[in-house]
Protein backbone atom coordinates (compact mmCIF):
# COMPACT_ATOMS: atom_id res chain seq x y z
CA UNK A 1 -44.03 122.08 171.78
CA UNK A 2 -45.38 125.47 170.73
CA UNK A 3 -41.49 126.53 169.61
CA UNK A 4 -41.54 123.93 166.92
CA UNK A 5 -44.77 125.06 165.21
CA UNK A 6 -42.41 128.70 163.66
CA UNK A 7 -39.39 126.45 163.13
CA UNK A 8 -41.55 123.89 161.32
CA UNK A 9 -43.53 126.52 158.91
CA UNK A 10 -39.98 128.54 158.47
CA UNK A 11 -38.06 124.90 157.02
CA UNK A 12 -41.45 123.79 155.21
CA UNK A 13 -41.09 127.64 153.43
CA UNK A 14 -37.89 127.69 152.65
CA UNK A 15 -37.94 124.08 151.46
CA UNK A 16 -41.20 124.99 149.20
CA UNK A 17 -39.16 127.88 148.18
CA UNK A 18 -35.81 126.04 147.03
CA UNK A 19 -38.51 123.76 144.96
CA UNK A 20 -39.84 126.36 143.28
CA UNK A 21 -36.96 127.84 142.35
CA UNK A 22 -35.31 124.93 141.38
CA UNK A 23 -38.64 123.72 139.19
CA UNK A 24 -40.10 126.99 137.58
CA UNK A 25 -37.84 127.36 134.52
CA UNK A 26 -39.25 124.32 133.90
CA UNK A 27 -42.45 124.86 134.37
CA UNK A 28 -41.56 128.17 132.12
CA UNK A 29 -40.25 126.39 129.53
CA UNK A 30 -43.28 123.91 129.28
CA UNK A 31 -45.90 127.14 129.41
CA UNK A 32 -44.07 128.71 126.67
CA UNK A 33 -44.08 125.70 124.47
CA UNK A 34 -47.83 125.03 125.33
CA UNK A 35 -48.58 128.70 124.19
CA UNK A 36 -46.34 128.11 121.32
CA UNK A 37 -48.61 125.18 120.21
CA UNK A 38 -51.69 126.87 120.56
CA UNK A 39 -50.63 130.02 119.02
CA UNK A 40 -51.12 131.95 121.70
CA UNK A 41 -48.79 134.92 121.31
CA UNK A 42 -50.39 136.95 124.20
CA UNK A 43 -49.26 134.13 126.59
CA UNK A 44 -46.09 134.40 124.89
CA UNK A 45 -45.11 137.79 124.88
CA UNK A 46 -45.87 137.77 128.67
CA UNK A 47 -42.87 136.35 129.29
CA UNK A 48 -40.57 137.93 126.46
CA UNK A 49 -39.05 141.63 127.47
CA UNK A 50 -38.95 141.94 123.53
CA UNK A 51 -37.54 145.91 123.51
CA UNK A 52 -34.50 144.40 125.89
CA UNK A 53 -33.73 141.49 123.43
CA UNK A 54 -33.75 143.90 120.21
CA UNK A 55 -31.48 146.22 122.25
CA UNK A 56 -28.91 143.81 122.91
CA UNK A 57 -28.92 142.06 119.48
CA UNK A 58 -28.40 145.43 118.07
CA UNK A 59 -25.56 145.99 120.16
CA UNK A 60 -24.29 142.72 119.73
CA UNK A 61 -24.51 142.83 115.85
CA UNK A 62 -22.60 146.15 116.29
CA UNK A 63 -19.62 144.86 117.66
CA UNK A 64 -19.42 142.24 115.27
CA UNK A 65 -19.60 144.83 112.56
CA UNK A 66 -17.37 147.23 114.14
CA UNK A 67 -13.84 146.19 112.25
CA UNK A 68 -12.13 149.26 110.98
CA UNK A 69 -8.37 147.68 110.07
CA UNK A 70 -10.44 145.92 106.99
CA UNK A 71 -9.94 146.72 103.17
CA UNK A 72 -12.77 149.56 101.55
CA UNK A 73 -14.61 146.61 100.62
CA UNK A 74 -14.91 145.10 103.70
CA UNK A 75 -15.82 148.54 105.27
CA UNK A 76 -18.82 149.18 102.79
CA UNK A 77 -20.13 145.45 103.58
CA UNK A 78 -20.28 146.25 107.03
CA UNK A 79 -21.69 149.42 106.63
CA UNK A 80 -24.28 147.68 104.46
CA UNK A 81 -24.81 145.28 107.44
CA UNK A 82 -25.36 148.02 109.80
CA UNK A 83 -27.96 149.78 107.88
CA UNK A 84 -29.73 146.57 107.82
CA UNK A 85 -29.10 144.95 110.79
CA UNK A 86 -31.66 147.27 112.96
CA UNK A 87 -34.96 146.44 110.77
CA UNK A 88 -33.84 142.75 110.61
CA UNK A 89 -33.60 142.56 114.45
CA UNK A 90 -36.69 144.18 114.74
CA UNK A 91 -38.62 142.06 111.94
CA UNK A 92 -37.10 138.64 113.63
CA UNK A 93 -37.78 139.76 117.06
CA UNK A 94 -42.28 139.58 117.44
CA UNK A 95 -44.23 137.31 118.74
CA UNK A 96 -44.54 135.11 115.70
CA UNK A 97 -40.67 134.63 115.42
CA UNK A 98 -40.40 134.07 119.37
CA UNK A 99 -43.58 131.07 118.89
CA UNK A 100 -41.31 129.99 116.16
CA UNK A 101 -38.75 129.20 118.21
CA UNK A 102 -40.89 128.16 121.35
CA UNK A 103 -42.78 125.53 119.20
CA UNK A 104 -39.50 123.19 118.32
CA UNK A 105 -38.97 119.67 120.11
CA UNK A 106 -36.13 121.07 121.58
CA UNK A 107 -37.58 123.67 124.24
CA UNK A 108 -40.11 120.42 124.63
CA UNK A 109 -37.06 118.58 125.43
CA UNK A 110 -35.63 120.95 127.92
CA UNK A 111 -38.70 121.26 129.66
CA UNK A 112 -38.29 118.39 131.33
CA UNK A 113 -34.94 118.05 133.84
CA UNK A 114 -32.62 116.00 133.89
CA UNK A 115 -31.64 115.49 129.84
CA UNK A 116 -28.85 112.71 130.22
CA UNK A 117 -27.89 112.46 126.78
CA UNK A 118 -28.37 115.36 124.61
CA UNK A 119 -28.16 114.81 120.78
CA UNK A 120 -27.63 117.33 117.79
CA UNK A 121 -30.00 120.21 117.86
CA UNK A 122 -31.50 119.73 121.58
CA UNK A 123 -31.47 122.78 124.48
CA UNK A 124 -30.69 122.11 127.96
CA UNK A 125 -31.22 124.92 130.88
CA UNK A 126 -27.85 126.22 132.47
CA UNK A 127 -27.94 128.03 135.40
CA UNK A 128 -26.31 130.65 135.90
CA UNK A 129 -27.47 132.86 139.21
CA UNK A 130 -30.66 132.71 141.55
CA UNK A 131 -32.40 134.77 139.32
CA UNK A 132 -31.44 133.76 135.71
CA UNK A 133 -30.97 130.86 133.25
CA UNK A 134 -30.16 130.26 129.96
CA UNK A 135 -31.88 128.26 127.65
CA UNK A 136 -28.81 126.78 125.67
CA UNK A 137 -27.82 124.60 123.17
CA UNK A 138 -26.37 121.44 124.66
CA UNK A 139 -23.66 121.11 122.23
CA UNK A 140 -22.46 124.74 122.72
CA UNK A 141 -23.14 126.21 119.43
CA UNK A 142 -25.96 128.24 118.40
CA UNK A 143 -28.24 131.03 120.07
CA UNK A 144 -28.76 131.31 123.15
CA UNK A 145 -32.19 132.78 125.57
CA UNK A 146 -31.57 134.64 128.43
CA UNK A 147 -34.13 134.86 131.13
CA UNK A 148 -34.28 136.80 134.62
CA UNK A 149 -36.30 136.47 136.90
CA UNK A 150 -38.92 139.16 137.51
CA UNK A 151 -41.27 139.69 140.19
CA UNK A 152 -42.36 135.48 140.15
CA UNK A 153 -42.07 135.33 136.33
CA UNK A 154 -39.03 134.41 134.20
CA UNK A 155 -38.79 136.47 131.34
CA UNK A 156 -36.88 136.57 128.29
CA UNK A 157 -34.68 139.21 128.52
CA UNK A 158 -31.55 138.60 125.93
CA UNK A 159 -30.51 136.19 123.15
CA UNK A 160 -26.69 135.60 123.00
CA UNK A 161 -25.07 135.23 119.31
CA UNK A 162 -22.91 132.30 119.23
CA UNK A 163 -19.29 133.12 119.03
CA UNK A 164 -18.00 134.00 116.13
CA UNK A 165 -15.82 131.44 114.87
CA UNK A 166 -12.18 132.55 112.81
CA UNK A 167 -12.40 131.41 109.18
């Protein structure tokens, strides 16, 4: 009788464990849109590793720009893109522009599990290890947000460019 007592408190762990992990990009989701609501961009940027997300936009932007078998013209637009690129990454990428994006119906919507039928312009949560989800459109295009799992709090940690599509 006094064996059961560990085994018991070891399952009732690991199942409170599987339930948290499963349920606290949820909750995540619905404390970021709550802060977004209120305006509270301290309670925001707690959760948003903002110099990590710059870095890989900026990196991400570069690659796009990086095409060298274009004409002049094309080489002096993407120059001109490159200069600008870095101050427009870090202009988009504060606490404001992250509420922005917090405080749509669609991070509302994928708050709550279980979306059945996603229309235009709603976010669903893929995921896509034990420690990290993406917050991504459910029709494929768009953005998309990056978070890891740090210590017990998801943070943002990227934002994915769609794919670039051929013309």
């Amino acid at each position: 009788m006094m064996r059961r007592w560990p085994i018991a408190l070891i399952v009732l762990l690991a199942l409170a464990g599987g339930l948290w992990l499963w349920g606290s990009p949820y909750l995540t989701l619905l404390q970021l849109k709550k802060a977004a609501d209120a305006r509270d961009l301290a309670a925001i940027s707690a959760k948003i590793d903002y110099p990590a997300i710059r870095a890989d936009l900026k990196t991400q932007l570069q690659d796009r720009l990086e095409h060298k078998d274009g004409s002049a013209l094309d080489q002096l637009g993407a120059a001109l893109a490159e200069r600008f690129a870095d101050p427009l990454v870090d202009a988009a990428i504060t606490p404001e522009g992250m509420r922005a994006l917090f405080a749509s119906a669609a991070v509302a919507n994928a708050a709550r599990p279980g979306l059945a039928s996603a229309g235009p312009g709603e976010m669903r949560v893929r995921r896509d290890a034990l420690g990290r989800f993406t917050l991504t459109s459910a029709n494929g295009g768009g953005p998309e947000l990056v978070f890891e799992l740090q210590g017990l709090t998801w943070r943002v940690t990227a934002v994915r460019l769609p794919a670039r599509r051929p013309l």
